[in-house]
PDB file of N, CA and C in Angstrom:
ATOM      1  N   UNK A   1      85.191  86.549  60.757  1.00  0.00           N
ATOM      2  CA  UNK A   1      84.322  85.799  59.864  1.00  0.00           C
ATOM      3  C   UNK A   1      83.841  84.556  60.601  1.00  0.00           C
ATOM      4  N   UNK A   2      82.419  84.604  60.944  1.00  0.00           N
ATOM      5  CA  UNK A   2      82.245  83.248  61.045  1.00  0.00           C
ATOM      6  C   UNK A   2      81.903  82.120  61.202  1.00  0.00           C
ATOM      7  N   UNK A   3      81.821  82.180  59.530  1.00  0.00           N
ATOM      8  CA  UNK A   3      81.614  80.884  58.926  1.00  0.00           C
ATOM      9  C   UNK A   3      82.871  81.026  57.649  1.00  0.00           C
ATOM     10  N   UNK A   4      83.160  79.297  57.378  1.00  0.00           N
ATOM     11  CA  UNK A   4      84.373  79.201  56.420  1.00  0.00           C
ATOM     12  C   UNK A   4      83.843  79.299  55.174  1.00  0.00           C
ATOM     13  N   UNK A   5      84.663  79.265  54.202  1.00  0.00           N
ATOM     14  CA  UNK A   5      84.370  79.709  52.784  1.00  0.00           C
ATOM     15  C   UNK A   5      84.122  78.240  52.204  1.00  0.00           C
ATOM     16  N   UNK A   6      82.859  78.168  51.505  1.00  0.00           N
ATOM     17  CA  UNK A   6      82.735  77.114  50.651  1.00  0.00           C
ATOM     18  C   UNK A   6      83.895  75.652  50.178  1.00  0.00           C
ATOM     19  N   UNK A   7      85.132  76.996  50.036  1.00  0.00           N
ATOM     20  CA  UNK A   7      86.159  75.607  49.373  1.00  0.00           C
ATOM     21  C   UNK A   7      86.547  74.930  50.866  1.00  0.00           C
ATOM     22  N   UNK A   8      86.128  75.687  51.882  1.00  0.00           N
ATOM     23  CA  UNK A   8      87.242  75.155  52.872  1.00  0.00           C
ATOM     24  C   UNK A   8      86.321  74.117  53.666  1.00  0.00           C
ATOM     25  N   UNK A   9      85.230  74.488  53.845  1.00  0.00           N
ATOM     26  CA  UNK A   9      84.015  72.978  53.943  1.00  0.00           C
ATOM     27  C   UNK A   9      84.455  71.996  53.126  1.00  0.00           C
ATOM     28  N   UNK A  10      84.405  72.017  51.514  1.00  0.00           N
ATOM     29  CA  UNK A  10      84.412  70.788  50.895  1.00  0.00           C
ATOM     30  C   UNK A  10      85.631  70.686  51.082  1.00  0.00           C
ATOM     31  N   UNK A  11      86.578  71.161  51.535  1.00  0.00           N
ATOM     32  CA  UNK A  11      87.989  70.222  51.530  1.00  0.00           C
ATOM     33  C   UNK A  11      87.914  69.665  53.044  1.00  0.00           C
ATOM     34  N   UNK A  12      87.478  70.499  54.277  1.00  0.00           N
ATOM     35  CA  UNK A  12      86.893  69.642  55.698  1.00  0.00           C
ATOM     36  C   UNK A  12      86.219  68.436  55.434  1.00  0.00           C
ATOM     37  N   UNK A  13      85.433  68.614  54.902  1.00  0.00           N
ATOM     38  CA  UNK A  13      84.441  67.530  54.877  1.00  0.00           C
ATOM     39  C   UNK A  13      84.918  65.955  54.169  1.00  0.00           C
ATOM     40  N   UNK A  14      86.087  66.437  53.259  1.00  0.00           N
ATOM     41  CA  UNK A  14      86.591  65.260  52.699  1.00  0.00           C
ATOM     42  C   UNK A  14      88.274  64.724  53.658  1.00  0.00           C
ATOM     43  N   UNK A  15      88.773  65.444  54.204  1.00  0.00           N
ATOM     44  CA  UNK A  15      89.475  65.372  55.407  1.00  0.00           C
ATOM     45  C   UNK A  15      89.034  64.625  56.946  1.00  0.00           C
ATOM     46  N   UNK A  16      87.952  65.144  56.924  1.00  0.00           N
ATOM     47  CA  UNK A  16      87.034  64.351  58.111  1.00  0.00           C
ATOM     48  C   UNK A  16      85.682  64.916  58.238  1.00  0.00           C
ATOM     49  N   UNK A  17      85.369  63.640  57.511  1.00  0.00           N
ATOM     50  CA  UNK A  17      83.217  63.771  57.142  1.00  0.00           C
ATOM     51  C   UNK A  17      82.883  63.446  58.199  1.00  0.00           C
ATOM     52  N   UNK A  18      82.069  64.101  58.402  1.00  0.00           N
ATOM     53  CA  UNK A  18      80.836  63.542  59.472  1.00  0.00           C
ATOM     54  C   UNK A  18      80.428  61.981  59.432  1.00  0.00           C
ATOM     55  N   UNK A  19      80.226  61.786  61.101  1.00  0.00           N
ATOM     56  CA  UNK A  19      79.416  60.586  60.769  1.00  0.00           C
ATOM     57  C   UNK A  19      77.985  60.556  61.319  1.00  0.00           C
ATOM     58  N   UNK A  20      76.660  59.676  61.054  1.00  0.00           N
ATOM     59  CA  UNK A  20      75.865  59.859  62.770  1.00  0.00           C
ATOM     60  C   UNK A  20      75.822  58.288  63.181  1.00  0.00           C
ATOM     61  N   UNK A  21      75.760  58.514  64.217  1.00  0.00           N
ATOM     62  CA  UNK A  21      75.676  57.726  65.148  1.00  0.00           C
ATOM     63  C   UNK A  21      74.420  57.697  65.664  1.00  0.00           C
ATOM     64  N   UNK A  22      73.565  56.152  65.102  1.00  0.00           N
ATOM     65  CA  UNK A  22      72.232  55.828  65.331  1.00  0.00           C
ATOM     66  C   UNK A  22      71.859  54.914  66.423  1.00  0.00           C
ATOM     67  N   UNK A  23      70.572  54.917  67.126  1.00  0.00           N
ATOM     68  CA  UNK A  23      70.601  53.927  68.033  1.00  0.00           C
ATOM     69  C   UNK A  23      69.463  53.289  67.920  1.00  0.00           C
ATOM     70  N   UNK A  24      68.656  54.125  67.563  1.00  0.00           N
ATOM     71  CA  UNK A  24      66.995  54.312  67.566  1.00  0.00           C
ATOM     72  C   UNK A  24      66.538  54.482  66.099  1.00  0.00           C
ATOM     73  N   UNK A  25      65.152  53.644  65.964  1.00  0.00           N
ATOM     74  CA  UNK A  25      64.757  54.411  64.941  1.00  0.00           C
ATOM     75  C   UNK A  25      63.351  54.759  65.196  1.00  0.00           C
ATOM     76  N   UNK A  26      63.046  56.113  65.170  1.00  0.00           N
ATOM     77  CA  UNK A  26      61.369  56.323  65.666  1.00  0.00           C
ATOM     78  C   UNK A  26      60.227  56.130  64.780  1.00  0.00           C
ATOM     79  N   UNK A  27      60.797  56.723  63.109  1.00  0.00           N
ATOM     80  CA  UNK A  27      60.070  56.655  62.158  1.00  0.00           C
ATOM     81  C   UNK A  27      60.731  55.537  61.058  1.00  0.00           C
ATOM     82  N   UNK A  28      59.599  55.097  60.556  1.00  0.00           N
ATOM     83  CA  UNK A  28      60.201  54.138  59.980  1.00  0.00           C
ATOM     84  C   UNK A  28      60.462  55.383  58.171  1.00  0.00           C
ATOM     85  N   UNK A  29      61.747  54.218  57.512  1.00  0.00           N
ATOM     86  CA  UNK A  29      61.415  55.165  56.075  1.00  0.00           C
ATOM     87  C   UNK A  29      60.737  55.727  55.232  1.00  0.00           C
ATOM     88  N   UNK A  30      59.496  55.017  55.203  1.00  0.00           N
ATOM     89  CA  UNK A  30      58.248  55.971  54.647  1.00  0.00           C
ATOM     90  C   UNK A  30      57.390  56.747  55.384  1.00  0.00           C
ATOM     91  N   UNK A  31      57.785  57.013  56.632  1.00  0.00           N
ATOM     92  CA  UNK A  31      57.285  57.893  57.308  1.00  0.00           C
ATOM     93  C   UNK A  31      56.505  57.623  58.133  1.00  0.00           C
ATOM     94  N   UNK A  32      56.155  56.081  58.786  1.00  0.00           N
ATOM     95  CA  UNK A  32      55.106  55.658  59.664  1.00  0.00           C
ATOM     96  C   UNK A  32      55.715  55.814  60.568  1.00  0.00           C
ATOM     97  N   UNK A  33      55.096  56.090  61.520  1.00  0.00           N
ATOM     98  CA  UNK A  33      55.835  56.165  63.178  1.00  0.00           C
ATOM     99  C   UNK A  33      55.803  54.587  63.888  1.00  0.00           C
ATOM    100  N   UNK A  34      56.960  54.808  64.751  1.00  0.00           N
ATOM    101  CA  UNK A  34      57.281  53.070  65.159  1.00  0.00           C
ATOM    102  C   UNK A  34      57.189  53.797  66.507  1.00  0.00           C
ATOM    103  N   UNK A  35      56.912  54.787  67.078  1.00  0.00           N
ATOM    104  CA  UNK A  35      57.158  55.003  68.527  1.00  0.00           C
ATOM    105  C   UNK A  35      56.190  53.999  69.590  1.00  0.00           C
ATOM    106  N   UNK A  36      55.109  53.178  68.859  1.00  0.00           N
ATOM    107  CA  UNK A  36      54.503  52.326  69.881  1.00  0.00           C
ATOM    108  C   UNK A  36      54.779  50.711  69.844  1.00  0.00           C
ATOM    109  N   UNK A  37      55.905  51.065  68.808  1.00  0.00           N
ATOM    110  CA  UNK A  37      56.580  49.771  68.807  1.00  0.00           C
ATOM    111  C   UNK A  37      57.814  49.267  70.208  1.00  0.00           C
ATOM    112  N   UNK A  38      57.986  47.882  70.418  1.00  0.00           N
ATOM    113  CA  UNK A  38      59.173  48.155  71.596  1.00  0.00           C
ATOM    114  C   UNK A  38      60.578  48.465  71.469  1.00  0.00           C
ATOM    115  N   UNK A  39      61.280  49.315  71.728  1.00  0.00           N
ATOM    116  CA  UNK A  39      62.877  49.495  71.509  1.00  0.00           C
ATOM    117  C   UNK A  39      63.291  48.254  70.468  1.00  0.00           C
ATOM    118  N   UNK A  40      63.154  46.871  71.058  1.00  0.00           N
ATOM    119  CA  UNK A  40      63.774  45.733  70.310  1.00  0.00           C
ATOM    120  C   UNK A  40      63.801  45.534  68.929  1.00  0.00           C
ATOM    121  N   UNK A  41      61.975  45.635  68.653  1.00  0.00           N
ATOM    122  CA  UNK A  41      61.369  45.981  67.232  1.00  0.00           C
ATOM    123  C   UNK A  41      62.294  46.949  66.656  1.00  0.00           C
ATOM    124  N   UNK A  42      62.265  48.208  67.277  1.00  0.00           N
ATOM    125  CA  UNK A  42      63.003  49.670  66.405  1.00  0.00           C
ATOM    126  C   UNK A  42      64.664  49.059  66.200  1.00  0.00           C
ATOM    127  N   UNK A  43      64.979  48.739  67.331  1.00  0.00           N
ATOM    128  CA  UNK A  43      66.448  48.521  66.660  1.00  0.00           C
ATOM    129  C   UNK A  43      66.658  47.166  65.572  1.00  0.00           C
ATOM    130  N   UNK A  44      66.095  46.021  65.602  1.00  0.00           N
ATOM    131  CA  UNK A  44      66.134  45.340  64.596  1.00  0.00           C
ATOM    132  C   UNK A  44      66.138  46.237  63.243  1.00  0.00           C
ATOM    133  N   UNK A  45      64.661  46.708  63.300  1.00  0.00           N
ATOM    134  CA  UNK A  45      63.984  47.546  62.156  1.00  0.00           C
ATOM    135  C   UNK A  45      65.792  48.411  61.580  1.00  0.00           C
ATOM    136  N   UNK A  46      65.915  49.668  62.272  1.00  0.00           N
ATOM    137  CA  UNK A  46      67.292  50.207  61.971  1.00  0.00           C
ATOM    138  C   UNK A  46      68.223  49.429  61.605  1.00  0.00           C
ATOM    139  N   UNK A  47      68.298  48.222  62.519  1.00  0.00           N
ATOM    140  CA  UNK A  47      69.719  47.311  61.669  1.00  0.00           C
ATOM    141  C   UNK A  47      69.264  46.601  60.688  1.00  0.00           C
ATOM    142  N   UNK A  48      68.668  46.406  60.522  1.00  0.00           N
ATOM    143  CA  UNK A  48      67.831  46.463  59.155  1.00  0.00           C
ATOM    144  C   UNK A  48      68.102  47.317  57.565  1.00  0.00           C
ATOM    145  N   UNK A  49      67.605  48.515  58.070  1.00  0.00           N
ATOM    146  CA  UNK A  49      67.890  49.578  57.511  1.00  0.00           C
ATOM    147  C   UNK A  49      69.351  49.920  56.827  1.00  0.00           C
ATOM    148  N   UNK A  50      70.134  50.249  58.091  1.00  0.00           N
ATOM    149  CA  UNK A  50      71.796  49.956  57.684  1.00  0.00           C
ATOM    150  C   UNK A  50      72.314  49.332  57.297  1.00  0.00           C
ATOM    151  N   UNK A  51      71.949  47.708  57.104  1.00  0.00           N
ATOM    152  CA  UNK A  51      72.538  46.751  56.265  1.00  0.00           C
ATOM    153  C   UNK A  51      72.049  46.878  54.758  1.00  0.00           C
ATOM    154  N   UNK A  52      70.833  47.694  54.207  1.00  0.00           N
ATOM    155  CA  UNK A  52      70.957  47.878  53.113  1.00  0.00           C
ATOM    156  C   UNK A  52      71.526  49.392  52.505  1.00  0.00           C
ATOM    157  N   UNK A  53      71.944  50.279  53.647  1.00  0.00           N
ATOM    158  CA  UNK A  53      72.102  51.564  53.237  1.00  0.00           C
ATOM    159  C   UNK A  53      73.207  51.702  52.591  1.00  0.00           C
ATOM    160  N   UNK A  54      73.923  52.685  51.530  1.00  0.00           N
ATOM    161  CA  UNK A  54      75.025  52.554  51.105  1.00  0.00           C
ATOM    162  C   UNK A  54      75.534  54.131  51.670  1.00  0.00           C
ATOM    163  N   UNK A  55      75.815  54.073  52.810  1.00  0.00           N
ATOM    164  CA  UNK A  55      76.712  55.150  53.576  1.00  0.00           C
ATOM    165  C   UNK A  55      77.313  55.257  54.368  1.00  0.00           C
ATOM    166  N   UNK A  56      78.317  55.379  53.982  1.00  0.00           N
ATOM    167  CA  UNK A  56      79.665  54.969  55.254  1.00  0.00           C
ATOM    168  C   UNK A  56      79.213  55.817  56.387  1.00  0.00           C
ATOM    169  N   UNK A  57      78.812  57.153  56.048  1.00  0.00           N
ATOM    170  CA  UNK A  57      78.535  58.350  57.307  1.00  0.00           C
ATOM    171  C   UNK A  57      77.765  57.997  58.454  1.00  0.00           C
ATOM    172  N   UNK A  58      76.785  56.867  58.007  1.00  0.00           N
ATOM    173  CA  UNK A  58      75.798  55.815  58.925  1.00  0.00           C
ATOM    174  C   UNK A  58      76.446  55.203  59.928  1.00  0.00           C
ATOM    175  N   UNK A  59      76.162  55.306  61.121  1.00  0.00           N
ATOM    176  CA  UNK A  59      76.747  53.752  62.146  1.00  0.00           C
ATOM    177  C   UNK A  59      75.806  53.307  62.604  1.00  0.00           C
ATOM    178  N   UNK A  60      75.871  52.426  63.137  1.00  0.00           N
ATOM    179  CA  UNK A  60      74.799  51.958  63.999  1.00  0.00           C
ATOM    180  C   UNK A  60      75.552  51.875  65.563  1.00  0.00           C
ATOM    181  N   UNK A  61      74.893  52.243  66.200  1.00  0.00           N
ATOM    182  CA  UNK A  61      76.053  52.366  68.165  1.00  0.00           C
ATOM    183  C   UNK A  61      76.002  51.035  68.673  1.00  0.00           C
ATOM    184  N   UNK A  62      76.845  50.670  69.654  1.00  0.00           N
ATOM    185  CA  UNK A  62      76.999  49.589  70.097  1.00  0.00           C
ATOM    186  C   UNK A  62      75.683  49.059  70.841  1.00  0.00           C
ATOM    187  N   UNK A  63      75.236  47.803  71.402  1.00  0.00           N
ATOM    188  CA  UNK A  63      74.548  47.688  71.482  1.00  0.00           C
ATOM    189  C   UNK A  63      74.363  46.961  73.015  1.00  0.00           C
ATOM    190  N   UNK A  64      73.953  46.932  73.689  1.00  0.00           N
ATOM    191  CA  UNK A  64      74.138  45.753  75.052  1.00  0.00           C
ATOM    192  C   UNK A  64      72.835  45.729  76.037  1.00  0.00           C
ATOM    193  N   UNK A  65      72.528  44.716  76.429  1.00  0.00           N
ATOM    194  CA  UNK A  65      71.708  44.754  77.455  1.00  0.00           C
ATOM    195  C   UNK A  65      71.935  44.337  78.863  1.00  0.00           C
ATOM    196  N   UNK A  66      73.771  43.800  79.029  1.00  0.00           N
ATOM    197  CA  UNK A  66      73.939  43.519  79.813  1.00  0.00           C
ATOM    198  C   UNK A  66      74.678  45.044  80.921  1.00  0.00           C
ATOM    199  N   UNK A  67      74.142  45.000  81.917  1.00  0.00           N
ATOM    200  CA  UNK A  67      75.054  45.835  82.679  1.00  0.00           C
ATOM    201  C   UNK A  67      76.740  46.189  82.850  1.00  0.00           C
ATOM    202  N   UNK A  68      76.818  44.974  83.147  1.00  0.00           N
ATOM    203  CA  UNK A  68      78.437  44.598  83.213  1.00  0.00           C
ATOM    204  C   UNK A  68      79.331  45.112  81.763  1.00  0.00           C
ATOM    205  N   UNK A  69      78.667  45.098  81.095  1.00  0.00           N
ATOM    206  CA  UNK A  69      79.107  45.329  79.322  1.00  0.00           C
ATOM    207  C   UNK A  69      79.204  46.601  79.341  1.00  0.00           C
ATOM    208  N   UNK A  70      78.468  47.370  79.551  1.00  0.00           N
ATOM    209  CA  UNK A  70      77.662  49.148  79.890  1.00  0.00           C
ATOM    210  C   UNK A  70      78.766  49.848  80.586  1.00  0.00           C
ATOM    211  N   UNK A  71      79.303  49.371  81.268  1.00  0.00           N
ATOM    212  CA  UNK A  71      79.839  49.291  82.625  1.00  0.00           C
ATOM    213  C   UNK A  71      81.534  49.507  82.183  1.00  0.00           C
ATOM    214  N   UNK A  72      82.050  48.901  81.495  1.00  0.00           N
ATOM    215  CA  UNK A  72      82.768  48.488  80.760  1.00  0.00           C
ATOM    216  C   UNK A  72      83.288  49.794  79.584  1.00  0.00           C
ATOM    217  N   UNK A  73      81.976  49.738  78.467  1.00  0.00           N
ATOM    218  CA  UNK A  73      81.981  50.720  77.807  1.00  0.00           C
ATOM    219  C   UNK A  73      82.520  52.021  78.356  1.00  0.00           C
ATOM    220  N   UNK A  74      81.795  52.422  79.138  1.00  0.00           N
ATOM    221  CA  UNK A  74      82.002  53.584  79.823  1.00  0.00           C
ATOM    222  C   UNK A  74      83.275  53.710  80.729  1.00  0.00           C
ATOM    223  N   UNK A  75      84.099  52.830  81.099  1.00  0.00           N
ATOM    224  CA  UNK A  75      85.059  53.160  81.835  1.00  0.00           C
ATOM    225  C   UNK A  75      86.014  52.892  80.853  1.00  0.00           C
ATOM    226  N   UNK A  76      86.134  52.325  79.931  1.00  0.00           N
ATOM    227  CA  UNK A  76      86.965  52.416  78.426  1.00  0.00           C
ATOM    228  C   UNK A  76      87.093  53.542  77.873  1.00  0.00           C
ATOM    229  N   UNK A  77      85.491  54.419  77.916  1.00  0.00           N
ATOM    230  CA  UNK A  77      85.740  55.790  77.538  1.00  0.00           C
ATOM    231  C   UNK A  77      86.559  56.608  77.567  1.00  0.00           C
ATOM    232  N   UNK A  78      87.113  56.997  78.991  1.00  0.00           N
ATOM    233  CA  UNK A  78      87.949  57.428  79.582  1.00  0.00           C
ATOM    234  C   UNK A  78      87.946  58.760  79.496  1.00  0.00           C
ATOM    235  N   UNK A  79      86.242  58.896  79.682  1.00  0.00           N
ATOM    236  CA  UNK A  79      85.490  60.484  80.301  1.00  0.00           C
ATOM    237  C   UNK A  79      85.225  61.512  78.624  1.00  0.00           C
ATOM    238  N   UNK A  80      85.819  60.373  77.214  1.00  0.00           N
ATOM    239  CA  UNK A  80      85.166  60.888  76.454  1.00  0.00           C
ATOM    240  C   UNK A  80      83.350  61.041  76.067  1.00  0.00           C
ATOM    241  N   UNK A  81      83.201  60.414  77.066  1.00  0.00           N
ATOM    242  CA  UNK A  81      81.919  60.075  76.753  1.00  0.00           C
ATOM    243  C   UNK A  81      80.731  60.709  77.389  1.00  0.00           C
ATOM    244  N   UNK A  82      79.551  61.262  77.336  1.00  0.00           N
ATOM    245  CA  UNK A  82      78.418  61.515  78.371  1.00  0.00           C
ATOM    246  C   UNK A  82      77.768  60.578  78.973  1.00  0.00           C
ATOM    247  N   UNK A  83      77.588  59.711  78.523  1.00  0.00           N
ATOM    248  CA  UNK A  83      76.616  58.506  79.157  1.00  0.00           C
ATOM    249  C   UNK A  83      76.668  57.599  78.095  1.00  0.00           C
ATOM    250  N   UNK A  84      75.732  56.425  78.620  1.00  0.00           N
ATOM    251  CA  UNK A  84      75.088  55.761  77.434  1.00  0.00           C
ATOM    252  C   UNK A  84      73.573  55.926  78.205  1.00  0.00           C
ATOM    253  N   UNK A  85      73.366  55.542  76.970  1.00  0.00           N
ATOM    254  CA  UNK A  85      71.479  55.285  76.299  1.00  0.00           C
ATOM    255  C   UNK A  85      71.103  54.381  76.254  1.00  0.00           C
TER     256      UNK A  85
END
Protein backbone atom coordinates (compact mmCIF):
# COMPACT_ATOMS: atom_id res chain seq x y z
CA UNK A 1 0.00 0.00 0.00
CA UNK A 2 1.26 3.17 -0.75
CA UNK A 3 -0.27 5.64 0.68
CA UNK A 4 -1.52 5.67 4.57
CA UNK A 5 -5.06 5.55 5.56
CA UNK A 6 -6.78 8.77 6.32
CA UNK A 7 -6.77 8.18 10.23
CA UNK A 8 -3.11 7.66 10.11
CA UNK A 9 -2.33 11.19 8.31
CA UNK A 10 -4.53 13.01 10.78
CA UNK A 11 -2.93 11.40 13.67
CA UNK A 12 0.86 12.16 11.68
CA UNK A 13 0.04 15.35 11.09
CA UNK A 14 -0.90 16.18 14.69
CA UNK A 15 2.30 14.24 15.99
CA UNK A 16 4.51 16.24 13.65
CA UNK A 17 2.83 18.95 11.26
CA UNK A 18 4.50 20.29 8.70
CA UNK A 19 6.13 23.42 8.64
CA UNK A 20 7.34 25.86 5.52
CA UNK A 21 10.07 27.53 5.64
CA UNK A 22 9.90 31.01 3.82
CA UNK A 23 12.52 33.28 2.58
CA UNK A 24 11.12 35.03 -0.31
CA UNK A 25 8.10 36.42 -1.23
CA UNK A 26 7.47 36.71 -5.12
CA UNK A 27 3.79 37.45 -5.12
CA UNK A 28 2.43 39.62 -2.99
CA UNK A 29 -1.20 38.40 -1.22
CA UNK A 30 -3.51 39.64 -3.64
CA UNK A 31 -1.74 38.39 -6.29
CA UNK A 32 0.52 41.27 -7.68
CA UNK A 33 3.85 40.16 -8.56
CA UNK A 34 6.85 41.73 -6.53
CA UNK A 35 9.47 39.94 -8.76
CA UNK A 36 10.79 43.52 -9.96
CA UNK A 37 10.94 44.54 -6.65
CA UNK A 38 14.59 44.18 -4.73
CA UNK A 39 15.05 41.00 -2.46
CA UNK A 40 15.11 43.68 0.57
CA UNK A 41 11.59 45.08 -0.40
CA UNK A 42 10.26 41.19 -0.70
CA UNK A 43 11.62 40.17 2.52
CA UNK A 44 10.43 43.13 4.59
CA UNK A 45 7.06 42.73 2.61
CA UNK A 46 7.00 38.69 3.93
CA UNK A 47 8.05 39.72 7.42
CA UNK A 48 5.46 41.69 7.22
CA UNK A 49 3.13 39.23 6.25
CA UNK A 50 4.14 36.70 9.08
CA UNK A 51 3.81 39.03 11.78
CA UNK A 52 0.19 39.25 11.04
CA UNK A 53 -0.36 35.56 10.03
CA UNK A 54 -1.91 33.27 12.56
CA UNK A 55 0.14 29.99 11.73
CA UNK A 56 2.47 28.33 13.58
CA UNK A 57 3.25 26.03 10.27
CA UNK A 58 4.76 29.53 8.84
CA UNK A 59 8.53 30.43 9.54
CA UNK A 60 10.26 32.85 8.28
CA UNK A 61 14.36 31.48 7.63
CA UNK A 62 17.10 33.07 9.13
CA UNK A 63 18.30 35.90 7.69
CA UNK A 64 22.04 37.44 7.13
CA UNK A 65 23.96 39.44 4.89
CA UNK A 66 27.02 39.00 6.48
CA UNK A 67 29.38 36.24 5.20
CA UNK A 68 31.01 35.31 8.32
CA UNK A 69 27.34 34.64 9.81
CA UNK A 70 26.54 32.27 6.53
CA UNK A 71 29.59 30.71 7.24
CA UNK A 72 28.76 29.86 10.60
CA UNK A 73 25.23 28.71 9.85
CA UNK A 74 26.39 26.18 7.72
CA UNK A 75 29.11 24.65 9.67
CA UNK A 76 26.57 24.46 12.72
CA UNK A 77 24.58 22.45 10.34
CA UNK A 78 26.61 19.69 10.55
CA UNK A 79 25.90 18.51 6.81
CA UNK A 80 22.12 18.67 7.66
CA UNK A 81 21.83 21.14 5.41
CA UNK A 82 22.13 21.80 1.36
CA UNK A 83 23.21 25.23 1.19
CA UNK A 84 21.93 28.49 1.97
CA UNK A 85 20.12 31.00 -0.25
Amino acid sequence: RLHPAESRIRKLSIETPARLILFDMLVAPGGKTMLERPLQARREALEAFLSKAANPGLQLSPSTTNVATARQWLQGAGGSTDGVV
